[in-house]
C-alpha atoms as a PDB file:
ATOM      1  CA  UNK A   1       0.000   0.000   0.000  1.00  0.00           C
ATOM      2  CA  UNK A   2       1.647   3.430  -0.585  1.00  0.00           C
ATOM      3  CA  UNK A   3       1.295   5.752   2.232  1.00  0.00           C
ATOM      4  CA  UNK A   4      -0.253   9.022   1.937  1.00  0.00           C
ATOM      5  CA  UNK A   5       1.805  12.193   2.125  1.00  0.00           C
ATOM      6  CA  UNK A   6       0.077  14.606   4.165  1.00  0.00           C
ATOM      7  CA  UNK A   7       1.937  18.243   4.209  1.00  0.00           C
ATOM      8  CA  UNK A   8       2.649  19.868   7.313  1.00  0.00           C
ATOM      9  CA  UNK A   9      -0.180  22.460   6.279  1.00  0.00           C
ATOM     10  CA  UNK A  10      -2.901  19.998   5.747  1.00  0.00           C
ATOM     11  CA  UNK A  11      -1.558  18.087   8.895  1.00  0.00           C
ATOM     12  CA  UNK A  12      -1.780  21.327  10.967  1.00  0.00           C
ATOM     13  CA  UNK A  13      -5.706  21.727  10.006  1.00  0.00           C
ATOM     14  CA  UNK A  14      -6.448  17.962  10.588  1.00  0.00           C
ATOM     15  CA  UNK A  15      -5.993  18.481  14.334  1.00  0.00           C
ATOM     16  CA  UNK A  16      -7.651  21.840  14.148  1.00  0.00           C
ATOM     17  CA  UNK A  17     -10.552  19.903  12.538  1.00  0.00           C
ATOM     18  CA  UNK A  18     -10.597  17.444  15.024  1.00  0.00           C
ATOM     19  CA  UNK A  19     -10.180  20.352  18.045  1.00  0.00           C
ATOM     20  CA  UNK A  20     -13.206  22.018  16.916  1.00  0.00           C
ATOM     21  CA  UNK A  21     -15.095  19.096  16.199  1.00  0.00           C
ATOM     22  CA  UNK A  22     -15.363  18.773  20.240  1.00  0.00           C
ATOM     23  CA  UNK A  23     -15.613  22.581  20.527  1.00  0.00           C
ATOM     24  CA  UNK A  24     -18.834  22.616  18.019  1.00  0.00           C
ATOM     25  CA  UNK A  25     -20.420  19.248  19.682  1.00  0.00           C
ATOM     26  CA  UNK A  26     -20.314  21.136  23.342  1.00  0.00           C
ATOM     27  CA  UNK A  27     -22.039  24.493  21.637  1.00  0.00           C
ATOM     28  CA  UNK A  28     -24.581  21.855  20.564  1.00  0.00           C
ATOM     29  CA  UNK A  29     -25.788  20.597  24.101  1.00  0.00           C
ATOM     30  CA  UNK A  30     -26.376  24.410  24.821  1.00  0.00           C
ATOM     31  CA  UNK A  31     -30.191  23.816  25.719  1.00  0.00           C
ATOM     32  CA  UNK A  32     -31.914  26.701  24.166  1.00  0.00           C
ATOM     33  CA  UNK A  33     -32.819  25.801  20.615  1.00  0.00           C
ATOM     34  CA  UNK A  34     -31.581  28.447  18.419  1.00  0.00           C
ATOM     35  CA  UNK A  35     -28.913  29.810  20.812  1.00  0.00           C
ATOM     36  CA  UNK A  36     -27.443  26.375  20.336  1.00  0.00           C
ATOM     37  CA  UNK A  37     -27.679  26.728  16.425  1.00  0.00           C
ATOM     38  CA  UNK A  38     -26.355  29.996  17.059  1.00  0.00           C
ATOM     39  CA  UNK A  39     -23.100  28.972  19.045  1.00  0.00           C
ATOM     40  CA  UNK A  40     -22.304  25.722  17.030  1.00  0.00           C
ATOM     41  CA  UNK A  41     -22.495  28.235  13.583  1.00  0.00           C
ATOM     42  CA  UNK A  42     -19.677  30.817  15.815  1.00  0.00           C
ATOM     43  CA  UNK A  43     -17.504  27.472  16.574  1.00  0.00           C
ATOM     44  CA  UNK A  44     -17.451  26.370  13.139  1.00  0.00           C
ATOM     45  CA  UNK A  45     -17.064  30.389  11.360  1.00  0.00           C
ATOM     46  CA  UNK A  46     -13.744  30.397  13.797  1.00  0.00           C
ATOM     47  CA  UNK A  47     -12.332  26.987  12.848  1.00  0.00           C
ATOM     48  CA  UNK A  48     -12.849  28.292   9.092  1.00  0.00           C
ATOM     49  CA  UNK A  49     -10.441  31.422  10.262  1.00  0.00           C
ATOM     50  CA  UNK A  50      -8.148  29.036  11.745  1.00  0.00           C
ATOM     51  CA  UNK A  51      -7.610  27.230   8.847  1.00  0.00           C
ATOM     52  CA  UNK A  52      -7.815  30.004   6.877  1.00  0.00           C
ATOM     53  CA  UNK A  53      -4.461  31.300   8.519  1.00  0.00           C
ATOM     54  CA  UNK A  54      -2.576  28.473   8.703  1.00  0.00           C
ATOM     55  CA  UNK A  55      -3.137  28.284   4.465  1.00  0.00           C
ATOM     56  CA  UNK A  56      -2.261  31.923   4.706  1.00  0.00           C
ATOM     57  CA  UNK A  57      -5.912  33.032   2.868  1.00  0.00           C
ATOM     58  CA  UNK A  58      -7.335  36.234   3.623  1.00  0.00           C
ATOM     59  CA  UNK A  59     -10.578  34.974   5.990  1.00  0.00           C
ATOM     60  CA  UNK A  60     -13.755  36.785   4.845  1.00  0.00           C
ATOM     61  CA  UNK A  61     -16.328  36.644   7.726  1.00  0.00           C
ATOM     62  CA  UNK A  62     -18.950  37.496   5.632  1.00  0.00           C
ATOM     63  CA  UNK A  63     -18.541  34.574   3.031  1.00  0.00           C
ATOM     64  CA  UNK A  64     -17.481  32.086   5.775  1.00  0.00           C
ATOM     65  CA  UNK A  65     -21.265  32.810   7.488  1.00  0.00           C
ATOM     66  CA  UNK A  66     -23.038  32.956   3.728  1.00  0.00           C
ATOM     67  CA  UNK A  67     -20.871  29.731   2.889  1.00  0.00           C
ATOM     68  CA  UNK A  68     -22.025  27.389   6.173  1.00  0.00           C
ATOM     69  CA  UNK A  69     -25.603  28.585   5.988  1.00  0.00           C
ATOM     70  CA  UNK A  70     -25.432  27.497   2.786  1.00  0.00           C
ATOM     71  CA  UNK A  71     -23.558  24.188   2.535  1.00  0.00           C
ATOM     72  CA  UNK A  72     -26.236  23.081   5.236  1.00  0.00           C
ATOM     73  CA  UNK A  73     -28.743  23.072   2.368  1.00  0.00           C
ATOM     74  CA  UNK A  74     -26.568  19.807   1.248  1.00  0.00           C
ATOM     75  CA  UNK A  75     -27.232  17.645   4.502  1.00  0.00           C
ATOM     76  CA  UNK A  76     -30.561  18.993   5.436  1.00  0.00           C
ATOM     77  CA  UNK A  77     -32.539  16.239   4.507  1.00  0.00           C
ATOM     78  CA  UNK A  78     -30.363  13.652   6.115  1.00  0.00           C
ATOM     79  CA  UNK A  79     -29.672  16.243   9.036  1.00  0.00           C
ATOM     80  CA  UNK A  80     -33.548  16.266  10.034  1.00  0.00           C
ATOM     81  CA  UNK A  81     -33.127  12.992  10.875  1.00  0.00           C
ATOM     82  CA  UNK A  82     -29.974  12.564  12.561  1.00  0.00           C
ATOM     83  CA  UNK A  83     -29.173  16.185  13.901  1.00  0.00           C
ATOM     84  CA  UNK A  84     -31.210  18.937  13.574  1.00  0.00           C
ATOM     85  CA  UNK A  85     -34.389  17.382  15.096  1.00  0.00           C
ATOM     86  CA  UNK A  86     -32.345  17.111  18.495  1.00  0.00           C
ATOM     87  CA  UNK A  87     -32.861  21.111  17.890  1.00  0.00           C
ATOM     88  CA  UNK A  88     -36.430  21.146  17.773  1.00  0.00           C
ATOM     89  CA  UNK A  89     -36.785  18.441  20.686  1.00  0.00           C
ATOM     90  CA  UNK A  90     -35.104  20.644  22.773  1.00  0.00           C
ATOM     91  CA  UNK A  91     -38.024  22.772  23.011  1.00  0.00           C
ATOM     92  CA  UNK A  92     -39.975  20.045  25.094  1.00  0.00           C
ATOM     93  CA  UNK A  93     -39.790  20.745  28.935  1.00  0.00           C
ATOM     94  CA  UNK A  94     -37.950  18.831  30.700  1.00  0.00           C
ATOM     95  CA  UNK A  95     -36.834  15.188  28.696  1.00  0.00           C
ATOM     96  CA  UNK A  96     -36.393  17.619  25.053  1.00  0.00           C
ATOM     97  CA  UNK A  97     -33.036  18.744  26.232  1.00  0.00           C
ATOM     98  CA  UNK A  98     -31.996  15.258  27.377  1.00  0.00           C
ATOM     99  CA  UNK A  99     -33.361  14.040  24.328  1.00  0.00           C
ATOM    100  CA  UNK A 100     -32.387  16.292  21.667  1.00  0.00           C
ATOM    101  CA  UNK A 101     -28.834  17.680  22.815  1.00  0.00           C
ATOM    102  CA  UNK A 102     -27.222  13.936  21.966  1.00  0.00           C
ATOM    103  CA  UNK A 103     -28.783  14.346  18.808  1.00  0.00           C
ATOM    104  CA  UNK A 104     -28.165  17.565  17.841  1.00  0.00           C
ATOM    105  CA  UNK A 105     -24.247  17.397  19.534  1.00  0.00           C
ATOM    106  CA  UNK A 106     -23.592  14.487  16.942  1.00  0.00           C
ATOM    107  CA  UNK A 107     -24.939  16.672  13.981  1.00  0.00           C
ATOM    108  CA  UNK A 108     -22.702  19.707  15.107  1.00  0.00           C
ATOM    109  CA  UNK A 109     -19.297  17.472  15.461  1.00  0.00           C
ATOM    110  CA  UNK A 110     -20.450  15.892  11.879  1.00  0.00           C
ATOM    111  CA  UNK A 111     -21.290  19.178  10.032  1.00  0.00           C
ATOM    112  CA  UNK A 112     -17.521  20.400  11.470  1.00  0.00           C
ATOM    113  CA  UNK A 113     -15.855  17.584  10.149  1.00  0.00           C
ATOM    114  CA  UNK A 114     -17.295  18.586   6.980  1.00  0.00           C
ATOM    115  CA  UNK A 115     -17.080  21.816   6.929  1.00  0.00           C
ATOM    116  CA  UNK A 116     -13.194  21.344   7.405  1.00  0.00           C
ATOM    117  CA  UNK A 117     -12.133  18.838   4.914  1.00  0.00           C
ATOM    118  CA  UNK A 118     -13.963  20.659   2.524  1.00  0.00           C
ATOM    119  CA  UNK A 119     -11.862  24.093   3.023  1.00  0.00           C
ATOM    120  CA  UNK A 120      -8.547  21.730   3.573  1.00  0.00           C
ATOM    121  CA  UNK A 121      -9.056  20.433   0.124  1.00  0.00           C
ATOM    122  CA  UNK A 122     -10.350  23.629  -1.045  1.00  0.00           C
ATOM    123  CA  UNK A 123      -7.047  25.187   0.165  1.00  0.00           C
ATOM    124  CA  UNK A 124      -4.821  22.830  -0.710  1.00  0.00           C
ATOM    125  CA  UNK A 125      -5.694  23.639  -4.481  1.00  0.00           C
ATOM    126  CA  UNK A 126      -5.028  27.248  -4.239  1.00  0.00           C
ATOM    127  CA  UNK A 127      -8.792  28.392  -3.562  1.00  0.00           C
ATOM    128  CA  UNK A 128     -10.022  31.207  -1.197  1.00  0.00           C
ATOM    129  CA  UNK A 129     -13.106  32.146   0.123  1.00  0.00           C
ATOM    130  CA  UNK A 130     -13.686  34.366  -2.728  1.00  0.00           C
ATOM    131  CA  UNK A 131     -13.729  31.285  -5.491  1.00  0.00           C
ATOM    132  CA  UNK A 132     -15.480  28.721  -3.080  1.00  0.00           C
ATOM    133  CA  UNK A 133     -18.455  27.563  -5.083  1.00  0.00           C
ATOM    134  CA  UNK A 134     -20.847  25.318  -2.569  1.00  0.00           C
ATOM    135  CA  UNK A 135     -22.398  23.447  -5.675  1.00  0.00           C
ATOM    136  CA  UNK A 136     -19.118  22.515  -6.949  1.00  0.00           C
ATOM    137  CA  UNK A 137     -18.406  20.423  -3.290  1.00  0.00           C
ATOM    138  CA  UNK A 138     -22.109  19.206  -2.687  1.00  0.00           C
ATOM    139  CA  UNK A 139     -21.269  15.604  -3.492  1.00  0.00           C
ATOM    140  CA  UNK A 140     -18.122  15.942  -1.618  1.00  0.00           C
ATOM    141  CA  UNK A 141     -19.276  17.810   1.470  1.00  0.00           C
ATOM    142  CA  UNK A 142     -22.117  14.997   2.013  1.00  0.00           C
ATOM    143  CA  UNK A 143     -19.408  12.243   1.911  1.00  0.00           C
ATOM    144  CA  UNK A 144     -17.182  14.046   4.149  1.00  0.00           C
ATOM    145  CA  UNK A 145     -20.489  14.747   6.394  1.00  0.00           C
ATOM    146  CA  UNK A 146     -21.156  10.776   6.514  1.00  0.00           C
ATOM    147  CA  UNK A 147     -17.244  10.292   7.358  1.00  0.00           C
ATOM    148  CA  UNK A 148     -17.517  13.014  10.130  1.00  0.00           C
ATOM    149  CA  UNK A 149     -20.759  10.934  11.332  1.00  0.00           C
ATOM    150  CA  UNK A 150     -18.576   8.104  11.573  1.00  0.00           C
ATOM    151  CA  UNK A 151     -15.673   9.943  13.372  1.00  0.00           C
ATOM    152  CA  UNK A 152     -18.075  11.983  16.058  1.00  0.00           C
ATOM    153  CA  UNK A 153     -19.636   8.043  16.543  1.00  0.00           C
ATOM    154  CA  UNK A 154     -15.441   7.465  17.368  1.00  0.00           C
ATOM    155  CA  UNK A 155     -15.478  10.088  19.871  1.00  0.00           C
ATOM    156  CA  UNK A 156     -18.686   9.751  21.486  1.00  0.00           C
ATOM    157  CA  UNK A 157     -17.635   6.192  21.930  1.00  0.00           C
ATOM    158  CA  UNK A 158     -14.315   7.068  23.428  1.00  0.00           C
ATOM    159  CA  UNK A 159     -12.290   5.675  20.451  1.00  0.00           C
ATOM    160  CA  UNK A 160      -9.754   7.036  18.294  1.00  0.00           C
ATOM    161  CA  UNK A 161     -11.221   7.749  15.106  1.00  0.00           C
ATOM    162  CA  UNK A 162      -9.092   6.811  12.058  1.00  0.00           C
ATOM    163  CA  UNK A 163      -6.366   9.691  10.550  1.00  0.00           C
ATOM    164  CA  UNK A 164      -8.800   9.654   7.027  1.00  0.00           C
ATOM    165  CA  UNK A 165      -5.860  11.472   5.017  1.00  0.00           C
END
Protein backbone atom coordinates (compact mmCIF):
# COMPACT_ATOMS: atom_id res chain seq x y z
CA UNK A 1 0.00 0.00 0.00
CA UNK A 2 1.65 3.43 -0.59
CA UNK A 3 1.30 5.75 2.23
CA UNK A 4 -0.25 9.02 1.94
CA UNK A 5 1.81 12.19 2.12
CA UNK A 6 0.08 14.61 4.17
CA UNK A 7 1.94 18.24 4.21
CA UNK A 8 2.65 19.87 7.31
CA UNK A 9 -0.18 22.46 6.28
CA UNK A 10 -2.90 20.00 5.75
CA UNK A 11 -1.56 18.09 8.89
CA UNK A 12 -1.78 21.33 10.97
CA UNK A 13 -5.71 21.73 10.01
CA UNK A 14 -6.45 17.96 10.59
CA UNK A 15 -5.99 18.48 14.33
CA UNK A 16 -7.65 21.84 14.15
CA UNK A 17 -10.55 19.90 12.54
CA UNK A 18 -10.60 17.44 15.02
CA UNK A 19 -10.18 20.35 18.04
CA UNK A 20 -13.21 22.02 16.92
CA UNK A 21 -15.10 19.10 16.20
CA UNK A 22 -15.36 18.77 20.24
CA UNK A 23 -15.61 22.58 20.53
CA UNK A 24 -18.83 22.62 18.02
CA UNK A 25 -20.42 19.25 19.68
CA UNK A 26 -20.31 21.14 23.34
CA UNK A 27 -22.04 24.49 21.64
CA UNK A 28 -24.58 21.86 20.56
CA UNK A 29 -25.79 20.60 24.10
CA UNK A 30 -26.38 24.41 24.82
CA UNK A 31 -30.19 23.82 25.72
CA UNK A 32 -31.91 26.70 24.17
CA UNK A 33 -32.82 25.80 20.62
CA UNK A 34 -31.58 28.45 18.42
CA UNK A 35 -28.91 29.81 20.81
CA UNK A 36 -27.44 26.38 20.34
CA UNK A 37 -27.68 26.73 16.43
CA UNK A 38 -26.35 30.00 17.06
CA UNK A 39 -23.10 28.97 19.05
CA UNK A 40 -22.30 25.72 17.03
CA UNK A 41 -22.50 28.24 13.58
CA UNK A 42 -19.68 30.82 15.81
CA UNK A 43 -17.50 27.47 16.57
CA UNK A 44 -17.45 26.37 13.14
CA UNK A 45 -17.06 30.39 11.36
CA UNK A 46 -13.74 30.40 13.80
CA UNK A 47 -12.33 26.99 12.85
CA UNK A 48 -12.85 28.29 9.09
CA UNK A 49 -10.44 31.42 10.26
CA UNK A 50 -8.15 29.04 11.75
CA UNK A 51 -7.61 27.23 8.85
CA UNK A 52 -7.82 30.00 6.88
CA UNK A 53 -4.46 31.30 8.52
CA UNK A 54 -2.58 28.47 8.70
CA UNK A 55 -3.14 28.28 4.46
CA UNK A 56 -2.26 31.92 4.71
CA UNK A 57 -5.91 33.03 2.87
CA UNK A 58 -7.33 36.23 3.62
CA UNK A 59 -10.58 34.97 5.99
CA UNK A 60 -13.76 36.79 4.84
CA UNK A 61 -16.33 36.64 7.73
CA UNK A 62 -18.95 37.50 5.63
CA UNK A 63 -18.54 34.57 3.03
CA UNK A 64 -17.48 32.09 5.78
CA UNK A 65 -21.26 32.81 7.49
CA UNK A 66 -23.04 32.96 3.73
CA UNK A 67 -20.87 29.73 2.89
CA UNK A 68 -22.03 27.39 6.17
CA UNK A 69 -25.60 28.59 5.99
CA UNK A 70 -25.43 27.50 2.79
CA UNK A 71 -23.56 24.19 2.54
CA UNK A 72 -26.24 23.08 5.24
CA UNK A 73 -28.74 23.07 2.37
CA UNK A 74 -26.57 19.81 1.25
CA UNK A 75 -27.23 17.65 4.50
CA UNK A 76 -30.56 18.99 5.44
CA UNK A 77 -32.54 16.24 4.51
CA UNK A 78 -30.36 13.65 6.11
CA UNK A 79 -29.67 16.24 9.04
CA UNK A 80 -33.55 16.27 10.03
CA UNK A 81 -33.13 12.99 10.88
CA UNK A 82 -29.97 12.56 12.56
CA UNK A 83 -29.17 16.19 13.90
CA UNK A 84 -31.21 18.94 13.57
CA UNK A 85 -34.39 17.38 15.10
CA UNK A 86 -32.34 17.11 18.49
CA UNK A 87 -32.86 21.11 17.89
CA UNK A 88 -36.43 21.15 17.77
CA UNK A 89 -36.78 18.44 20.69
CA UNK A 90 -35.10 20.64 22.77
CA UNK A 91 -38.02 22.77 23.01
CA UNK A 92 -39.98 20.05 25.09
CA UNK A 93 -39.79 20.75 28.93
CA UNK A 94 -37.95 18.83 30.70
CA UNK A 95 -36.83 15.19 28.70
CA UNK A 96 -36.39 17.62 25.05
CA UNK A 97 -33.04 18.74 26.23
CA UNK A 98 -32.00 15.26 27.38
CA UNK A 99 -33.36 14.04 24.33
CA UNK A 100 -32.39 16.29 21.67
CA UNK A 101 -28.83 17.68 22.81
CA UNK A 102 -27.22 13.94 21.97
CA UNK A 103 -28.78 14.35 18.81
CA UNK A 104 -28.17 17.57 17.84
CA UNK A 105 -24.25 17.40 19.53
CA UNK A 106 -23.59 14.49 16.94
CA UNK A 107 -24.94 16.67 13.98
CA UNK A 108 -22.70 19.71 15.11
CA UNK A 109 -19.30 17.47 15.46
CA UNK A 110 -20.45 15.89 11.88
CA UNK A 111 -21.29 19.18 10.03
CA UNK A 112 -17.52 20.40 11.47
CA UNK A 113 -15.86 17.58 10.15
CA UNK A 114 -17.30 18.59 6.98
CA UNK A 115 -17.08 21.82 6.93
CA UNK A 116 -13.19 21.34 7.41
CA UNK A 117 -12.13 18.84 4.91
CA UNK A 118 -13.96 20.66 2.52
CA UNK A 119 -11.86 24.09 3.02
CA UNK A 120 -8.55 21.73 3.57
CA UNK A 121 -9.06 20.43 0.12
CA UNK A 122 -10.35 23.63 -1.04
CA UNK A 123 -7.05 25.19 0.17
CA UNK A 124 -4.82 22.83 -0.71
CA UNK A 125 -5.69 23.64 -4.48
CA UNK A 126 -5.03 27.25 -4.24
CA UNK A 127 -8.79 28.39 -3.56
CA UNK A 128 -10.02 31.21 -1.20
CA UNK A 129 -13.11 32.15 0.12
CA UNK A 130 -13.69 34.37 -2.73
CA UNK A 131 -13.73 31.28 -5.49
CA UNK A 132 -15.48 28.72 -3.08
CA UNK A 133 -18.46 27.56 -5.08
CA UNK A 134 -20.85 25.32 -2.57
CA UNK A 135 -22.40 23.45 -5.67
CA UNK A 136 -19.12 22.51 -6.95
CA UNK A 137 -18.41 20.42 -3.29
CA UNK A 138 -22.11 19.21 -2.69
CA UNK A 139 -21.27 15.60 -3.49
CA UNK A 140 -18.12 15.94 -1.62
CA UNK A 141 -19.28 17.81 1.47
CA UNK A 142 -22.12 15.00 2.01
CA UNK A 143 -19.41 12.24 1.91
CA UNK A 144 -17.18 14.05 4.15
CA UNK A 145 -20.49 14.75 6.39
CA UNK A 146 -21.16 10.78 6.51
CA UNK A 147 -17.24 10.29 7.36
CA UNK A 148 -17.52 13.01 10.13
CA UNK A 149 -20.76 10.93 11.33
CA UNK A 150 -18.58 8.10 11.57
CA UNK A 151 -15.67 9.94 13.37
CA UNK A 152 -18.07 11.98 16.06
CA UNK A 153 -19.64 8.04 16.54
CA UNK A 154 -15.44 7.46 17.37
CA UNK A 155 -15.48 10.09 19.87
CA UNK A 156 -18.69 9.75 21.49
CA UNK A 157 -17.63 6.19 21.93
CA UNK A 158 -14.31 7.07 23.43
CA UNK A 159 -12.29 5.68 20.45
CA UNK A 160 -9.75 7.04 18.29
CA UNK A 161 -11.22 7.75 15.11
CA UNK A 162 -9.09 6.81 12.06
CA UNK A 163 -6.37 9.69 10.55
CA UNK A 164 -8.80 9.65 7.03
CA UNK A 165 -5.86 11.47 5.02
Amino acid sequence: MTPVVVSEKERLALATIRRYMWWSAGAGLVPIPIADLVAVSGVQLKMLAEISKIYGVPFQESQGKMIIGSLMGFVLPRALSFGLIGCVIKVIPGVGVLAGAPAMAMFSAAYAWALGRVFVQHFESGGTFLNFHPEAVREHFRKEFEEGRRQAAAMNTDRNAENPA
